[in-house]
PDB file of N, CA and C in Angstrom:
ATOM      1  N   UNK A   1      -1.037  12.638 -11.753  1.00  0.00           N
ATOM      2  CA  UNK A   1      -1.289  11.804 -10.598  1.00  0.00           C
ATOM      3  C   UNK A   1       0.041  11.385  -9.978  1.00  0.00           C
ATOM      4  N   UNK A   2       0.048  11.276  -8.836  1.00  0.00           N
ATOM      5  CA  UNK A   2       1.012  10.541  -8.083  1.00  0.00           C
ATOM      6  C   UNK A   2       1.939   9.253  -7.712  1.00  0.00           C
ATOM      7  N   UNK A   3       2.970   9.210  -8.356  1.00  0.00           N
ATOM      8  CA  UNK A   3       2.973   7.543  -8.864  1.00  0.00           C
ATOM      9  C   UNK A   3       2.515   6.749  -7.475  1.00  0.00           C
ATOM     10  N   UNK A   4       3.084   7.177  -6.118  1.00  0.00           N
ATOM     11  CA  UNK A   4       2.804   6.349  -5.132  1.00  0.00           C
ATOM     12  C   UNK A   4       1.356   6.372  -4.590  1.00  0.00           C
ATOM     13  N   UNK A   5       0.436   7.129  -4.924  1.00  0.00           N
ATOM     14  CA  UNK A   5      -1.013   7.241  -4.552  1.00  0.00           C
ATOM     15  C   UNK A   5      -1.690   6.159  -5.410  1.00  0.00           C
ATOM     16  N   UNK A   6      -0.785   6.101  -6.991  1.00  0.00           N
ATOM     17  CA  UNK A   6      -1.389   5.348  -7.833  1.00  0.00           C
ATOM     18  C   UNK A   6      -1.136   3.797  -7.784  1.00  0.00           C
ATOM     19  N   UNK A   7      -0.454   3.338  -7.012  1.00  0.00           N
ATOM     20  CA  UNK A   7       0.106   2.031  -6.476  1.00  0.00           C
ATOM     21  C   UNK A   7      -0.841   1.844  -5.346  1.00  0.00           C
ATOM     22  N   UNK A   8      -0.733   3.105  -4.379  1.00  0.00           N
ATOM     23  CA  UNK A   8      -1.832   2.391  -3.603  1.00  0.00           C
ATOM     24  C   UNK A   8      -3.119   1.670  -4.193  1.00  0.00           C
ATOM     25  N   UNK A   9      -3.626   2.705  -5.041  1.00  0.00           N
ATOM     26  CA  UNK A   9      -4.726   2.328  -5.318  1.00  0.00           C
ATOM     27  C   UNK A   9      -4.669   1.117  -5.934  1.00  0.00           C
ATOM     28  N   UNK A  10      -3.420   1.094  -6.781  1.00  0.00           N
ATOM     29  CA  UNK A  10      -3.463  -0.225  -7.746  1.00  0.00           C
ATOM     30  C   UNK A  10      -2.978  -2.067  -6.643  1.00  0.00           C
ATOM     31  N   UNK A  11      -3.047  -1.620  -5.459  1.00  0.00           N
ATOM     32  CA  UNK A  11      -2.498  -2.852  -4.407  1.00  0.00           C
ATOM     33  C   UNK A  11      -3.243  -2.668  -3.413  1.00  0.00           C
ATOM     34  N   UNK A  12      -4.372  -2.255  -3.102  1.00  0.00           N
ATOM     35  CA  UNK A  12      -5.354  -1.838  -2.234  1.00  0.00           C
ATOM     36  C   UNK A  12      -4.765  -1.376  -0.768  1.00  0.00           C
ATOM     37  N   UNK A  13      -4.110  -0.106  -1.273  1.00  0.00           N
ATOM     38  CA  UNK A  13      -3.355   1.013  -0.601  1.00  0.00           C
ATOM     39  C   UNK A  13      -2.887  -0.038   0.181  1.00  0.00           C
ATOM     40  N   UNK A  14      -2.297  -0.678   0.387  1.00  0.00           N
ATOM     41  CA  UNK A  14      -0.578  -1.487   0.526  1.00  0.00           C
ATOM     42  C   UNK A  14       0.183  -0.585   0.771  1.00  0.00           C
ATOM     43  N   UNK A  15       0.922  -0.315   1.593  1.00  0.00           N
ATOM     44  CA  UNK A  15       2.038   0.615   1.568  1.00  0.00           C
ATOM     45  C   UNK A  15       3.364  -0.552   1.464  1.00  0.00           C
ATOM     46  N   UNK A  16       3.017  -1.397   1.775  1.00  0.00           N
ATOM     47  CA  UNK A  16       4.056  -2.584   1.705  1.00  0.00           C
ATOM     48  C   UNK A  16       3.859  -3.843   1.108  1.00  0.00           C
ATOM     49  N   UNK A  17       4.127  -3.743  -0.503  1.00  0.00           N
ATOM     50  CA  UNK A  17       3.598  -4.875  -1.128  1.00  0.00           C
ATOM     51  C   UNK A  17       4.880  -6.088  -1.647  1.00  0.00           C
ATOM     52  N   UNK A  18       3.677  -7.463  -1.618  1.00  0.00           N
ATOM     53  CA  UNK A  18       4.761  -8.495  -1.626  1.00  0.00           C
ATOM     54  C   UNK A  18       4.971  -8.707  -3.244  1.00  0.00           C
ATOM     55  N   UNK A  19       6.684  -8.846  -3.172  1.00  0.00           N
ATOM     56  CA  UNK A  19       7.604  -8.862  -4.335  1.00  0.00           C
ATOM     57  C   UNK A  19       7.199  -9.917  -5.356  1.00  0.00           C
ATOM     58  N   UNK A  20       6.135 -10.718  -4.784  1.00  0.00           N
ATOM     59  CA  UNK A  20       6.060 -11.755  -6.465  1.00  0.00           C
ATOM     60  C   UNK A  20       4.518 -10.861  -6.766  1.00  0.00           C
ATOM     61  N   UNK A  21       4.188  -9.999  -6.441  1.00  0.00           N
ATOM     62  CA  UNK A  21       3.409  -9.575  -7.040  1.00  0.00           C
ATOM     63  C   UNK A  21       3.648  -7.943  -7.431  1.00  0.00           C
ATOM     64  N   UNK A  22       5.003  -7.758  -7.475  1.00  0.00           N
ATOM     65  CA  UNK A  22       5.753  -6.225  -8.242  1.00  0.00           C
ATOM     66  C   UNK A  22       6.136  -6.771  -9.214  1.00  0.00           C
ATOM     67  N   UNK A  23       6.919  -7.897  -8.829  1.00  0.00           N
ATOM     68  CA  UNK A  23       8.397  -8.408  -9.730  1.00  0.00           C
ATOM     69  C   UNK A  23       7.864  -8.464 -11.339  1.00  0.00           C
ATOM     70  N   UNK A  24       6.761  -9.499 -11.495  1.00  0.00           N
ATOM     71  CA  UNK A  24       6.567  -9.569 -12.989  1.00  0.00           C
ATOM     72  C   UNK A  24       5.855  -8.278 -13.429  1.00  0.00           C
ATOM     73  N   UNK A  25       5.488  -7.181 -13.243  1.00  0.00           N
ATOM     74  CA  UNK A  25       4.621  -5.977 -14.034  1.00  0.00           C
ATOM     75  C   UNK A  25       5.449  -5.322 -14.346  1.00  0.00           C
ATOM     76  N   UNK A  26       6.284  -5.104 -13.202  1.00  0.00           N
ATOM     77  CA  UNK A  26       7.612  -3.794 -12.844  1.00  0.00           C
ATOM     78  C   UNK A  26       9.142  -4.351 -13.504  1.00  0.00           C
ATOM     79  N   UNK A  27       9.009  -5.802 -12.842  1.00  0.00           N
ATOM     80  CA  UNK A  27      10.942  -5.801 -13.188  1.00  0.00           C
ATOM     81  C   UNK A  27      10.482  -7.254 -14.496  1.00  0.00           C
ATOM     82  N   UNK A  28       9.243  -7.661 -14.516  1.00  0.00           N
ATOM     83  CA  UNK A  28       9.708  -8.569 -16.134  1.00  0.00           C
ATOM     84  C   UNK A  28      10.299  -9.955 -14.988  1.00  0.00           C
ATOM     85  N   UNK A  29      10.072 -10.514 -13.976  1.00  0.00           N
ATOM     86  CA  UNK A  29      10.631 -11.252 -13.861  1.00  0.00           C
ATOM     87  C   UNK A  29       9.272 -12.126 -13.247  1.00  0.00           C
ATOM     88  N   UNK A  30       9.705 -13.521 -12.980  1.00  0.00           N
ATOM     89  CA  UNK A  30       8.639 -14.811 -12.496  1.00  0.00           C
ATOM     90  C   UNK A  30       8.965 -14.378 -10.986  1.00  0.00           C
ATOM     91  N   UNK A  31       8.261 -15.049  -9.994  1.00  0.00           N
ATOM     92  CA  UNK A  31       8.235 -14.618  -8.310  1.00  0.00           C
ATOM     93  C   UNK A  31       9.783 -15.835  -8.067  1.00  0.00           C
ATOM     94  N   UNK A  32       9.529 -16.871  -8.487  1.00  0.00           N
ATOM     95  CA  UNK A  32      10.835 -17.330  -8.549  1.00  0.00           C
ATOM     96  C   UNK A  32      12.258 -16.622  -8.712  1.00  0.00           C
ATOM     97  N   UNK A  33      12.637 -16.069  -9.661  1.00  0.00           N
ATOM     98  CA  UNK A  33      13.764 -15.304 -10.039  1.00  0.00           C
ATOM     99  C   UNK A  33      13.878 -14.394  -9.399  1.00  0.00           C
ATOM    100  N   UNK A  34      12.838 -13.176  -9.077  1.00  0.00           N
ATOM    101  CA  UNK A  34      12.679 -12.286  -8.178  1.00  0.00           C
ATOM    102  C   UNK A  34      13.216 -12.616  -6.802  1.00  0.00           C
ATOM    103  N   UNK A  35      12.466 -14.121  -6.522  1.00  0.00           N
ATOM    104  CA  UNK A  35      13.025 -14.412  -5.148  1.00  0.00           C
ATOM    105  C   UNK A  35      14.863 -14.845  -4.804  1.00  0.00           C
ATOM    106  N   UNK A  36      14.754 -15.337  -6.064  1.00  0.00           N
ATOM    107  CA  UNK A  36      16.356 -15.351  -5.517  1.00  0.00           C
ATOM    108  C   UNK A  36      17.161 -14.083  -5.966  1.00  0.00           C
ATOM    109  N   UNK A  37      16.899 -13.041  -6.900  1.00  0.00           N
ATOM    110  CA  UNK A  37      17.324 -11.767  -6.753  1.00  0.00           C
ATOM    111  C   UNK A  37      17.450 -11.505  -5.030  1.00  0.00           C
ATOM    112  N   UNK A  38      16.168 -11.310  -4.876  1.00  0.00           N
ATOM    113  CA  UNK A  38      16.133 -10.544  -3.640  1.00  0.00           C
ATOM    114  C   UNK A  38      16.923 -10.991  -2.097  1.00  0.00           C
ATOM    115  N   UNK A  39      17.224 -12.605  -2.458  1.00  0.00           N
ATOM    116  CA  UNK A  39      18.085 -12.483  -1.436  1.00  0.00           C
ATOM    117  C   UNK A  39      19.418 -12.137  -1.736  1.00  0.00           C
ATOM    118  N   UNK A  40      19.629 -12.137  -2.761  1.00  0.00           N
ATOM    119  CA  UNK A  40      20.886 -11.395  -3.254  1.00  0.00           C
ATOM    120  C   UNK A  40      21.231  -9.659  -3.454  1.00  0.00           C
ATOM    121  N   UNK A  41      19.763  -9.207  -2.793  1.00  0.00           N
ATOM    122  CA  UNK A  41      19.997  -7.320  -3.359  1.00  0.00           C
ATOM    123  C   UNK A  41      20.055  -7.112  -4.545  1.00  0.00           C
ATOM    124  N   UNK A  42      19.831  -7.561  -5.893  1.00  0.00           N
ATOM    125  CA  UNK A  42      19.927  -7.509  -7.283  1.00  0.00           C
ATOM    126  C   UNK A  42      18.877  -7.175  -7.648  1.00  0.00           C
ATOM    127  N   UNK A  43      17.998  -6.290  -6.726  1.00  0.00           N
ATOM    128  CA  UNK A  43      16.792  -5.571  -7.226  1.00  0.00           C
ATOM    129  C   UNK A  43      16.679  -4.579  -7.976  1.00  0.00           C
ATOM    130  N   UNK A  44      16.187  -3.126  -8.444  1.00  0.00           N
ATOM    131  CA  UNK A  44      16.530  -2.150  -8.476  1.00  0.00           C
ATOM    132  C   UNK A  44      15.820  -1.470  -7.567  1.00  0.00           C
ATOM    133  N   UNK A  45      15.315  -2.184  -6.611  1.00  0.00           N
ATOM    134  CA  UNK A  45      14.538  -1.391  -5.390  1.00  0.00           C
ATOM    135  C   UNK A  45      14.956  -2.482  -4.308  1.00  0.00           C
ATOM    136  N   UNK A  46      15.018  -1.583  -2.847  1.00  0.00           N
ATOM    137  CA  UNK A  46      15.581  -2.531  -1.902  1.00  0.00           C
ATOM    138  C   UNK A  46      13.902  -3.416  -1.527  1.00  0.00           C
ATOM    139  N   UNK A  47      14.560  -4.572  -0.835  1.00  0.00           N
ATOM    140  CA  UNK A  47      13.560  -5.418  -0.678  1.00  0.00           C
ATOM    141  C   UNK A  47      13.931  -5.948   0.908  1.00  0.00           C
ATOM    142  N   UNK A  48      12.582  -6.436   1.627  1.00  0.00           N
ATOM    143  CA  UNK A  48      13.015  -6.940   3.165  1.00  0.00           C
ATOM    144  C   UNK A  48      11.707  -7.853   3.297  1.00  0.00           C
ATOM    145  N   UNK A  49      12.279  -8.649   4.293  1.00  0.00           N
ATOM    146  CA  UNK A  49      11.407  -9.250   4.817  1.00  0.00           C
ATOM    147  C   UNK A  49      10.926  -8.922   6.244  1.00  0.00           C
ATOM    148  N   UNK A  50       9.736  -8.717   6.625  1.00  0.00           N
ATOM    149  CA  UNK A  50       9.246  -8.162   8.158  1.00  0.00           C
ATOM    150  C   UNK A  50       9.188  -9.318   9.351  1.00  0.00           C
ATOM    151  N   UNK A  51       9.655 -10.431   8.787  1.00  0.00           N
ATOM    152  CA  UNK A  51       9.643 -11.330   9.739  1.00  0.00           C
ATOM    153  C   UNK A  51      11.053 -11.711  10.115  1.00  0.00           C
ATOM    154  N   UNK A  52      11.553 -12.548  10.931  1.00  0.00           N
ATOM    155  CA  UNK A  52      12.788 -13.159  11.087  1.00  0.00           C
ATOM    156  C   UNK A  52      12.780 -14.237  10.395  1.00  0.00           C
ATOM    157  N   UNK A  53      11.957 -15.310   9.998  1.00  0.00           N
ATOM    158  CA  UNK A  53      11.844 -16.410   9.013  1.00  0.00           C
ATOM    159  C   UNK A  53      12.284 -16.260   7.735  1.00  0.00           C
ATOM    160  N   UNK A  54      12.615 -17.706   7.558  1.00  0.00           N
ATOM    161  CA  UNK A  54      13.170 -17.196   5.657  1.00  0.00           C
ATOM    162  C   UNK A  54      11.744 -17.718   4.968  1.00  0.00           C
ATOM    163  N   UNK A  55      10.682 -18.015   5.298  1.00  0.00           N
ATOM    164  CA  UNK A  55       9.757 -18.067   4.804  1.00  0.00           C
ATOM    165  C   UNK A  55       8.480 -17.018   4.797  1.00  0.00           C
ATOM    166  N   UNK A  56       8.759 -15.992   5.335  1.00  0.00           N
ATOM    167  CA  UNK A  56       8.130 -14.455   5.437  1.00  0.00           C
ATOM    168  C   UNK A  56       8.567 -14.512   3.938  1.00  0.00           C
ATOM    169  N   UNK A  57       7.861 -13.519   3.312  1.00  0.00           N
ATOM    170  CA  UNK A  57       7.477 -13.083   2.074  1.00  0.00           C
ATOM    171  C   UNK A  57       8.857 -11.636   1.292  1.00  0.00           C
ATOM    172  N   UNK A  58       8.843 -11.606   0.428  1.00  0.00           N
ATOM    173  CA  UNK A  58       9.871 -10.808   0.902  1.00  0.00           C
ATOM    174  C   UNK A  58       9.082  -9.235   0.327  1.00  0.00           C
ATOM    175  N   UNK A  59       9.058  -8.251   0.694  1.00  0.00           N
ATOM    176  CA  UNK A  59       8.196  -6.805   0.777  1.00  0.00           C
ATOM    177  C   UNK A  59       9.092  -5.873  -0.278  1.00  0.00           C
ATOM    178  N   UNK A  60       8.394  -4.997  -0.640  1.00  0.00           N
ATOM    179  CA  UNK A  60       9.129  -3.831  -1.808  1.00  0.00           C
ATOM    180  C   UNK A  60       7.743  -2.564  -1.040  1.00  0.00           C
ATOM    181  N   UNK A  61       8.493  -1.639  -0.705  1.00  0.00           N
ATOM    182  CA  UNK A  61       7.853  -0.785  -0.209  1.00  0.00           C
ATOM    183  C   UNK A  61       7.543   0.010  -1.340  1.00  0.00           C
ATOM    184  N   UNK A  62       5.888   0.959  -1.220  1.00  0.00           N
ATOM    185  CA  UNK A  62       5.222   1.570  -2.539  1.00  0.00           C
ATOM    186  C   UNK A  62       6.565   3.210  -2.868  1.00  0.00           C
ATOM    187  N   UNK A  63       7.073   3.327  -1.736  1.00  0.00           N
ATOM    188  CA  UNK A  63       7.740   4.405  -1.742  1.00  0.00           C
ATOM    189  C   UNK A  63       9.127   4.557  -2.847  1.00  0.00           C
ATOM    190  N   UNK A  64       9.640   3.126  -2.189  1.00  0.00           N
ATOM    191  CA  UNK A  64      10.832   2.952  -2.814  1.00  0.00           C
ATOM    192  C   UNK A  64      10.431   2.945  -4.536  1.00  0.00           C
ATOM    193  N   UNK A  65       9.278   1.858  -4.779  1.00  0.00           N
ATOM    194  CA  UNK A  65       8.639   1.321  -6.174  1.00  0.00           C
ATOM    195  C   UNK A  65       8.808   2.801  -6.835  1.00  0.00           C
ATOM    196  N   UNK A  66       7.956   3.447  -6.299  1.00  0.00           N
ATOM    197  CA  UNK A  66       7.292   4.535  -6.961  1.00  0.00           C
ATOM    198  C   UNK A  66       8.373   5.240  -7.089  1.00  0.00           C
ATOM    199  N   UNK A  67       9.528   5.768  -6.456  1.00  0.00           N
ATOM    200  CA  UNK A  67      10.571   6.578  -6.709  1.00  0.00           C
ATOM    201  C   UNK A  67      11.349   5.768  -7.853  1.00  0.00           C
ATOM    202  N   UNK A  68      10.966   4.435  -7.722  1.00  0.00           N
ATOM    203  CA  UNK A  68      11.917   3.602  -8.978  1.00  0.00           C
ATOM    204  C   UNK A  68      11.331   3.720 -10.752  1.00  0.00           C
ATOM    205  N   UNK A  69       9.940   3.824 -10.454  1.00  0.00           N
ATOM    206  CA  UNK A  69       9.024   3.762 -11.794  1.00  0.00           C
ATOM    207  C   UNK A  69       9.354   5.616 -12.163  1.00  0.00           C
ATOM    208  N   UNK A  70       9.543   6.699 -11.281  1.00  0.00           N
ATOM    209  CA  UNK A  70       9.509   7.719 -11.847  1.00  0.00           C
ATOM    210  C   UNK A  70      10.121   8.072 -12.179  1.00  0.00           C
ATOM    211  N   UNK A  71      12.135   7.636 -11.625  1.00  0.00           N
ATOM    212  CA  UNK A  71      13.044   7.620 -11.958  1.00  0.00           C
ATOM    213  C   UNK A  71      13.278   7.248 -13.077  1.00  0.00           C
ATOM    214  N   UNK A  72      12.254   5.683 -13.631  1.00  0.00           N
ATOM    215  CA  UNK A  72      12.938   5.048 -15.669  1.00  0.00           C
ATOM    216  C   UNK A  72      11.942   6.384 -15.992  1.00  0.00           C
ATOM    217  N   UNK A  73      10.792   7.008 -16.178  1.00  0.00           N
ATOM    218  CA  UNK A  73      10.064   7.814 -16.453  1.00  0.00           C
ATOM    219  C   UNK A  73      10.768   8.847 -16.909  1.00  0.00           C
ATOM    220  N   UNK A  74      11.912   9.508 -16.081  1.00  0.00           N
ATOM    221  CA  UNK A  74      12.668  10.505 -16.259  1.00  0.00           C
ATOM    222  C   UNK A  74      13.646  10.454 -17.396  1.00  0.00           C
ATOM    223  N   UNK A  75      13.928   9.242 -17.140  1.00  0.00           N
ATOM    224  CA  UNK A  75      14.986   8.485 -18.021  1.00  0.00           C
ATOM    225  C   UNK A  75      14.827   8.483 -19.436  1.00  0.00           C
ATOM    226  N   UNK A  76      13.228   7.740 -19.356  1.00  0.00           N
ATOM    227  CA  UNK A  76      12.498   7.949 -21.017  1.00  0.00           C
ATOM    228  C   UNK A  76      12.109   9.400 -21.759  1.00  0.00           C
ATOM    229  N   UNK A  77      11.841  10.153 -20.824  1.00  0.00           N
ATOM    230  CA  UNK A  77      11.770  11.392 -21.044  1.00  0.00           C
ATOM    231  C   UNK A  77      12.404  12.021 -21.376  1.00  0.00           C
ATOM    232  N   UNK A  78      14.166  12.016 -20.593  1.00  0.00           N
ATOM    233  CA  UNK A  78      15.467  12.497 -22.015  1.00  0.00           C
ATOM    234  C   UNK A  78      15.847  11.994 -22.500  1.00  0.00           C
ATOM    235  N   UNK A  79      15.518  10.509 -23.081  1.00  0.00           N
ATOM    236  CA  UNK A  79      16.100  10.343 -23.904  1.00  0.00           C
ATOM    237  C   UNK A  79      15.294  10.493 -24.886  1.00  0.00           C
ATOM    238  N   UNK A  80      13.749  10.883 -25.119  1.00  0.00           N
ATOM    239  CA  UNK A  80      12.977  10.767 -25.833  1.00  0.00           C
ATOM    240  C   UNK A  80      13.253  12.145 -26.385  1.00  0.00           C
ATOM    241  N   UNK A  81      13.582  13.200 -25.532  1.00  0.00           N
ATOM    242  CA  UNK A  81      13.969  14.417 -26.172  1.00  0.00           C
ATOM    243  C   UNK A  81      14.554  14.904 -26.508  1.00  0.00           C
ATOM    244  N   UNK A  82      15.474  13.893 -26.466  1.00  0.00           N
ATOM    245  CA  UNK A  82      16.719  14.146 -26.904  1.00  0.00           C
ATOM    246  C   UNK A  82      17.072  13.651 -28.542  1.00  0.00           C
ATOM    247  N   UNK A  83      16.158  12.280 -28.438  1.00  0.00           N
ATOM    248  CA  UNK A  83      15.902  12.194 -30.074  1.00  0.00           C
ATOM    249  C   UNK A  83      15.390  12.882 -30.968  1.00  0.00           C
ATOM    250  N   UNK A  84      14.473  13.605 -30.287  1.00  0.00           N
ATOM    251  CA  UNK A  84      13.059  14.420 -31.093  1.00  0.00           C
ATOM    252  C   UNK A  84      13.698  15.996 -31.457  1.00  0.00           C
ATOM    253  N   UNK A  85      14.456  16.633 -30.911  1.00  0.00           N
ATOM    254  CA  UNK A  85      14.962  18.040 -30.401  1.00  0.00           C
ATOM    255  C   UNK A  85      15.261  18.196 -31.861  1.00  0.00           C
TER     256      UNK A  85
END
């Protein structure tokens, strides 16, 4: 399956979902911490807000996510075979 088809489905095809609800599944963090990551860029996925307000929400696109979740995926994958070999 598709990691980004599978996000849709899992955020009711969201193509643009809000960061306190990635942050704790994906990065382990509270929407708090996340939030002040994110105005700092200390994500491992870029993050924006669609409004001009600093009270707009701040967004993690499924694209970016999904290239980020398949990327540790890859990651676990050699190193997993690399133990096992």
């Amino acid at each position: 399956m598709n990691t980004y088809f599978g996000l849709l489905a899992e955020f009711d095809g969201r193509a643009e979902i809000p960061l306190e609800e990635v942050a704790p599944r994906y990065f382990g963090l509270n929407a708090r911490t996340a939030s002040i990551r994110a105005g700092a860029q200390a994500l491992p996925v870029p993050v924006y807000r669609a409004g001009d307000s600093q009270k707009s929400p701040w967004l993690v696109s499924a694209v970016d996510l999904a290239q980020y979740i398949d990327e540790k995926r890859a990651e676990a994958r050699d190193l997993w075979q690399r133990v096992n070999e």
